[in-house]
Structure formats: C-alpha cells, structure tokens
Protein backbone atom coordinates (compact mmCIF):
# COMPACT_ATOMS: atom_id res chain seq x y z
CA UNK A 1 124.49 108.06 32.74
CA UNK A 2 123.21 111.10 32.37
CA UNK A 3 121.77 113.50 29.41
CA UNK A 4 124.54 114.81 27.88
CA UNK A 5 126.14 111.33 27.91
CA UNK A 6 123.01 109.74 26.59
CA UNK A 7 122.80 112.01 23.94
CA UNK A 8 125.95 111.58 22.32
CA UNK A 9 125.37 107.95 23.16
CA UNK A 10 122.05 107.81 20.93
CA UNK A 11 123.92 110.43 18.38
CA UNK A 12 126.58 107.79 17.57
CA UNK A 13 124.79 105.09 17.62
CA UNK A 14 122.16 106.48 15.04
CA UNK A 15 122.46 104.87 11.69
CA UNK A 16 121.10 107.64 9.79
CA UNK A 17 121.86 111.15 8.57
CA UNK A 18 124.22 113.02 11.55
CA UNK A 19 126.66 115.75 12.21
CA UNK A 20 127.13 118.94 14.20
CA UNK A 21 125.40 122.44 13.94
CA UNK A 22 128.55 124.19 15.53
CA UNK A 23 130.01 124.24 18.90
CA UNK A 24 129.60 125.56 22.28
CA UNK A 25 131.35 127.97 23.76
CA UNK A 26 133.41 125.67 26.15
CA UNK A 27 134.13 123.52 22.77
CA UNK A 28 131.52 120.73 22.64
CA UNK A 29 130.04 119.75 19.38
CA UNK A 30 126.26 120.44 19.23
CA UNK A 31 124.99 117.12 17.06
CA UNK A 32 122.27 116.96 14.86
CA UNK A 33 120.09 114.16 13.78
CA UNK A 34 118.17 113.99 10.01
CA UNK A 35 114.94 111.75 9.80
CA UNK A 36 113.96 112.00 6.14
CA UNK A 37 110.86 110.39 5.06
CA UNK A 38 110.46 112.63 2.10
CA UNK A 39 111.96 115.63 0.85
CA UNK A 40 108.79 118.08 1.97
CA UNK A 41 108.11 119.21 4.24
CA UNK A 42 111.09 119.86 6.31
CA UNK A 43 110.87 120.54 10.19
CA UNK A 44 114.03 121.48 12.51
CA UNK A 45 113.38 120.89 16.01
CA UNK A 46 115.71 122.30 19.25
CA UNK A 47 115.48 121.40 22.32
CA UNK A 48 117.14 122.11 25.70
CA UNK A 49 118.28 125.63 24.61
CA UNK A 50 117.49 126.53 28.03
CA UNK A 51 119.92 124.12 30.68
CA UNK A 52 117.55 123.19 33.82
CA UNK A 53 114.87 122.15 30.68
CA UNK A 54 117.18 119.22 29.83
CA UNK A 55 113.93 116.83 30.29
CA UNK A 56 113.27 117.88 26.74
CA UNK A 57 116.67 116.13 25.68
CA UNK A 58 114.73 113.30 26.71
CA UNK A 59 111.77 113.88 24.89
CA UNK A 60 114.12 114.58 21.90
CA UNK A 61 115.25 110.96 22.03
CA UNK A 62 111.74 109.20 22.49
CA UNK A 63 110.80 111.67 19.84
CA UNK A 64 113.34 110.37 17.18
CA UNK A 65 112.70 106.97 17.59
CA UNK A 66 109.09 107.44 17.00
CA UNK A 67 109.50 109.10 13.85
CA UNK A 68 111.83 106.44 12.66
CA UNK A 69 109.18 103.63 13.12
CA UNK A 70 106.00 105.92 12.53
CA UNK A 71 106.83 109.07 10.52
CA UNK A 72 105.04 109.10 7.26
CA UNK A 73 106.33 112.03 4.89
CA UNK A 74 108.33 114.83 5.57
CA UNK A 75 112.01 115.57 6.59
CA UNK A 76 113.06 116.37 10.01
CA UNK A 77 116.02 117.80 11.68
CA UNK A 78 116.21 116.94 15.56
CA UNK A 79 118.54 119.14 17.54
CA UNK A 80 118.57 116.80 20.79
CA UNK A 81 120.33 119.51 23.38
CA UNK A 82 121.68 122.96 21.99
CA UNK A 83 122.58 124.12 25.46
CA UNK A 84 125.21 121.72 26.39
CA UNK A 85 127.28 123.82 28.80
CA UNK A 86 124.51 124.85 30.17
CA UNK A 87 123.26 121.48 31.52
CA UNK A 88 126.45 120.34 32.35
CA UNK A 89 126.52 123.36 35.01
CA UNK A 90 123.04 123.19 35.75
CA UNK A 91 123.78 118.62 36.70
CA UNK A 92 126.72 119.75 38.45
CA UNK A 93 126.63 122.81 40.25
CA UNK A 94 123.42 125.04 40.38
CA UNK A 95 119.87 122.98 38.98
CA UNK A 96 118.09 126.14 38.34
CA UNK A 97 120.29 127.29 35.70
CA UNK A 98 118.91 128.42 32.70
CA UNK A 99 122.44 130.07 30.53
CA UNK A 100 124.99 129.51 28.63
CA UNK A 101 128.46 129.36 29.96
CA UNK A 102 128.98 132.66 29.42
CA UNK A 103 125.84 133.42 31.57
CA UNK A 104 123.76 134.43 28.46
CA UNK A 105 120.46 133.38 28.06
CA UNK A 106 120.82 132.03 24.36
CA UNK A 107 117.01 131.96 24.35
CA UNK A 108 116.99 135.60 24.50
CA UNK A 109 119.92 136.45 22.33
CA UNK A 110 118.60 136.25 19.13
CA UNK A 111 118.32 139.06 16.58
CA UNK A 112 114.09 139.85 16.64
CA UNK A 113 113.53 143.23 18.81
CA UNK A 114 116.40 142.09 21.00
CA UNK A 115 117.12 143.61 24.56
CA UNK A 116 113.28 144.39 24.67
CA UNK A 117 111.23 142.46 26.35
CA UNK A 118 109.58 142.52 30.01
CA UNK A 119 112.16 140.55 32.24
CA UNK A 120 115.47 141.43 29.85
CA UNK A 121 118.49 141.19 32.07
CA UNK A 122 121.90 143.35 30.73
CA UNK A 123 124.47 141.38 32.90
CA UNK A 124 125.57 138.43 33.48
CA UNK A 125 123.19 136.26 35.21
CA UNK A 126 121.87 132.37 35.11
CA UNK A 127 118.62 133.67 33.11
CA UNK A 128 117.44 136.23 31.21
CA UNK A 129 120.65 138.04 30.40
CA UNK A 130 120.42 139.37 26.56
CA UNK A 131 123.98 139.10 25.94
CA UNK A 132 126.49 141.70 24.70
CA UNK A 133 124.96 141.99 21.25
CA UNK A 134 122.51 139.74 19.17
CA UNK A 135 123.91 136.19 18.40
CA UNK A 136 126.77 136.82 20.40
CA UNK A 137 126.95 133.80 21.31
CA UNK A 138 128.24 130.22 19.60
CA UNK A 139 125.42 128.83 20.36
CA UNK A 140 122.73 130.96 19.06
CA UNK A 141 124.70 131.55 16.45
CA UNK A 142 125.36 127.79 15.09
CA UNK A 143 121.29 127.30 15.25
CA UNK A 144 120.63 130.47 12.94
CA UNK A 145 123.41 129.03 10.57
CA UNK A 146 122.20 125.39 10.62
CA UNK A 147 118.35 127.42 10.69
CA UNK A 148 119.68 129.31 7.35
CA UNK A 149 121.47 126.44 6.42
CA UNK A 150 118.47 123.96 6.28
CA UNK A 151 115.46 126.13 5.08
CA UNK A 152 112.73 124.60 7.29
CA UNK A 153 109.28 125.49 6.69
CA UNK A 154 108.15 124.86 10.07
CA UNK A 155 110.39 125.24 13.70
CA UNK A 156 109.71 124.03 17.13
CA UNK A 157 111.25 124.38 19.75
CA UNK A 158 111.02 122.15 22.96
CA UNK A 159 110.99 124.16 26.29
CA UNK A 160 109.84 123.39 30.00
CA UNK A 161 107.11 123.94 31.70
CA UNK A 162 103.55 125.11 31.66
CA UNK A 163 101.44 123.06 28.99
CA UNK A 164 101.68 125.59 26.86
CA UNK A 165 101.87 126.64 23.05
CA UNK A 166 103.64 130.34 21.78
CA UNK A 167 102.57 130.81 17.90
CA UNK A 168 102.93 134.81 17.76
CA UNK A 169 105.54 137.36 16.86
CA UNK A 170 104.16 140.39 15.21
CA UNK A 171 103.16 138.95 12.26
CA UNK A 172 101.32 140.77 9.41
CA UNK A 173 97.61 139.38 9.29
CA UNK A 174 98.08 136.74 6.52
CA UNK A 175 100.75 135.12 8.42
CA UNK A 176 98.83 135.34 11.89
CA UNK A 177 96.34 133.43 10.62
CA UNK A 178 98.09 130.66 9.18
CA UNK A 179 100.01 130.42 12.24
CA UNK A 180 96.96 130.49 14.63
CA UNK A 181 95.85 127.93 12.78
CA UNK A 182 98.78 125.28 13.13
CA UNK A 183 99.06 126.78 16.70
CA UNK A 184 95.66 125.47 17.40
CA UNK A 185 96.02 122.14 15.80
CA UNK A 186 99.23 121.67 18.09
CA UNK A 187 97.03 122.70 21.34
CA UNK A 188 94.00 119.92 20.38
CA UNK A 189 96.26 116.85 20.02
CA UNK A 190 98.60 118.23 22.76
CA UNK A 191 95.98 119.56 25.59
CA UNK A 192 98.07 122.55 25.58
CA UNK A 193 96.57 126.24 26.01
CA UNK A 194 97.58 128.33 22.86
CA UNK A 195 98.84 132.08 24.34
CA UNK A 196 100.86 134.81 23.03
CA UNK A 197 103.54 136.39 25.09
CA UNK A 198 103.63 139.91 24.06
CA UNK A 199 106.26 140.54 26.69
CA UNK A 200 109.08 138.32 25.44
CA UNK A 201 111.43 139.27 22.86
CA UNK A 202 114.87 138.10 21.32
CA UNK A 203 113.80 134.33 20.91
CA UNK A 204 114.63 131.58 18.88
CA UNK A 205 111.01 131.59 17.73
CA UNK A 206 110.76 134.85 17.68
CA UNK A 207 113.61 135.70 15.13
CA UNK A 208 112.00 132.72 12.67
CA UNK A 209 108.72 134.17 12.74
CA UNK A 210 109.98 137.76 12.32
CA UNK A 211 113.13 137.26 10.03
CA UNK A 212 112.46 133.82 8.15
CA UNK A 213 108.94 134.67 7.79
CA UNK A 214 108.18 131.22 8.67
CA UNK A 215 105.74 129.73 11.01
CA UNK A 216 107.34 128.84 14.45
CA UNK A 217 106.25 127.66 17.89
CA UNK A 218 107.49 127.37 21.22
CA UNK A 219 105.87 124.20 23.12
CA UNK A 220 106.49 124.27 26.76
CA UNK A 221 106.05 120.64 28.12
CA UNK A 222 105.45 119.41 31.49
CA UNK A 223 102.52 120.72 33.74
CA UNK A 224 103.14 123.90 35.67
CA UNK A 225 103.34 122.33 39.20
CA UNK A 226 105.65 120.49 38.52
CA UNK A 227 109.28 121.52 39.79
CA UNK A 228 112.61 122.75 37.81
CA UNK A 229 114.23 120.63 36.51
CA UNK A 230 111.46 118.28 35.88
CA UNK A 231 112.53 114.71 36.45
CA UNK A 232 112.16 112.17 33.97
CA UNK A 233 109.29 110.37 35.92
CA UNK A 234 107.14 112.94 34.12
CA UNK A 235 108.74 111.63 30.52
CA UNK A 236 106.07 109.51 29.74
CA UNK A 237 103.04 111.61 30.40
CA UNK A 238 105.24 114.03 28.34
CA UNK A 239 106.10 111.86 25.49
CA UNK A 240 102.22 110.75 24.98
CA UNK A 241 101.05 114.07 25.03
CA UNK A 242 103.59 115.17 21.90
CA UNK A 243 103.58 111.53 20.49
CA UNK A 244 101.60 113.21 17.38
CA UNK A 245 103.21 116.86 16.92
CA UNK A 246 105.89 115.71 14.31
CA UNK A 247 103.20 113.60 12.06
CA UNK A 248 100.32 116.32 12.09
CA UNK A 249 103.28 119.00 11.02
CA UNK A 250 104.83 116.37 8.39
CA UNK A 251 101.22 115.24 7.21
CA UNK A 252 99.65 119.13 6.94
C-alpha cells in the first residue's frame, strides 16, 4: 500500500471532523482532517506540498493519532498530503520530483514577492518553476481558500530534509520577535537549527507571514544526509523528534 492509498485509507476511516480543501489538478480530492480539543487556538498543518517529501504524509498520520490520545487544548487542522499528483508521479515514474502535475512548484507559487527568489525557475520543470501567475494552480489555490477559510493563528508546514526550522518573512519588528520566539521554542524540543532563508520567496509560509500577518514556520524533517525521498525507516526518529510541536503550539 502505499501513501496516497494510506492516506485516504486513514481519511475514511477517521471518526472525526473530515472533508476536502479542493482538488488537484488531475481531479483528486485533497482531504482534510479536524482534531478539536478546544476552540483556541487553532493550528492548520500541510504536509507533502512538495511530492518526493511524501515521508511527511507519514508523519502526518503518526501525528494525528497522537493528538487524538494526547492533545490537550486547541483545534487543529491536518492537511495529510496537498501534493497528490505530485507523489503519484514522483512513486511511479521519476523519485526526485518535487511539482505539481502541471510541473509547478506549488511551494513557490504563492502570492508573497512571487517569481523572486534565488533559484526561481520560469518554465516548466520538476522543481522550482513559479508557475504562470501566483496561485495558478488548484492546489495552491484550495490551501489559501481552506487557509482563509479556517483563520488559523499559527501554520506549519511539514517539508523534507535538513533538521531545520524557517520562522522569517520580512516581518515588521513586533512580529519578528514574536515569531523568533515560537521559532526557537520549536528548535529546543525539536533539535532543529532555527535559520532564515532570505533567498526564497513565493511560499506557503511565506504568503501567511506576509499577507495573514500570522506567525508561520516551515519545519524541514529528516537529517540532511539522508537521501530523497527519505524512506520511512527514518519515521520514527522523525516522529519522536516532532512528537511535542502540536502540544507546545496548542498549550502557548
């Protein structure tokens, strides 16, 4: 079985809260899950926006369950795989692929200083390709709607690999602050390194931060030697090292 079935497999066999952000743009339904503890404060978190990073789709799934038996306050809205065509091409045909099926990288195709940063790609390609215009693609566009949709205080998103942490986005000083701060808590009860990337633009993250106003972070999982895609023998390591992201966030 692989991801994409498991995920649909754990999607209708959750009990709780469910339904679909939107589709992809080969026509598969993008499924959200809702673990509600409270009603504040409320989290989304997306994961595999980016296809070889699927391991996060597993992570996404250990992750849920957890906050089912442990979570303590605080609603949450998983997104277990946003990037479904994506992984389908990257299980089938090429691992290292990183698109959409249109060949746009939906991780770059958001509207926050799109089309500028360092390794920006204006044609089709299986990475860094902006796309024709901002959110021209189903994909990105269903997450800003559901994004808009939900109001979340707080996004993550999921990525692989590197061990690391991106908190920043041009953010006024007030709001730098506050977001260093959360940043660091992630990195001490992850063992992550905290770093900006002044070089990337047009990001999920990104257009939070810089249109929603909202603190947002990028966790890339996995340790940088390991290979793409990383192979779920790394899960656990993985799992244990995020086990406490969602109650710190939830608990403040």
């Amino acid at each position: 079985m692989d991801i994409i079935e498991k995920v649909y497999g754990f999607y209708n066999s959750f009990k709780g809260e469910k339904g679909f952000i939107g589709y992809t743009e080969l026509g598969k339904p993008i499924p959200y899950i809702l673990v509600e503890k409270s009603s504040f404060p409320t989290i989304l978190v997306q994961y595999s926006i980016h296809a070889r990073e699927y391991i996060t789709s597993y992570l996404a799934l250990c992750q849920i369950e957890d906050f089912v038996k442990r979570g303590e306050r605080g609603r949450v809205y998983f997104i277990p795989a946003v990037n479904l065509d994506g992984i389908e091409i990257c299980l089938k045909d090429n691992p290292l692929y990183k698109a959409n099926a249109n060949g746009v990288d939906l991780n770059v195709n958001f509207d926050a200083r799109w089309g500028e940063g360092k390794q920006n790609v204006f044609n089709k390609s299986s990475e860094n390709f902006v796309g024709e215009f901002p959110f021209s693609e189903s994909e990105s566009r269903a997450l800003r709607d559901f994004t808009l949709k939900v109001k979340p205080q707080i996004t993550l998103s999921y990525h692989a690999k590197g061990e690391e942490i991106y908190w920043h986005f041009f953010q006024d000083e007030i709001t730098e602050k506050r977001d260093y701060n959360i940043a660091k808590k992630l990195g001490e009860i992850t063992g992550y390194k905290v770093k900006k990337t002044p070089d990337s633009c047009g990001g999920y993250k990104d257009w939070c931060i810089e249109k929603l106003k909202i603190p947002a972070f990028t966790i890339e999982v996995g340790k940088d030697s390991l290979s793409h895609p990383v192979c779920t023998g790394n899960l656990m390591d993985i799992y244990l090292k995020n086990k406490e992201v969602l109650r710190v966030l939830t608990n403040g």
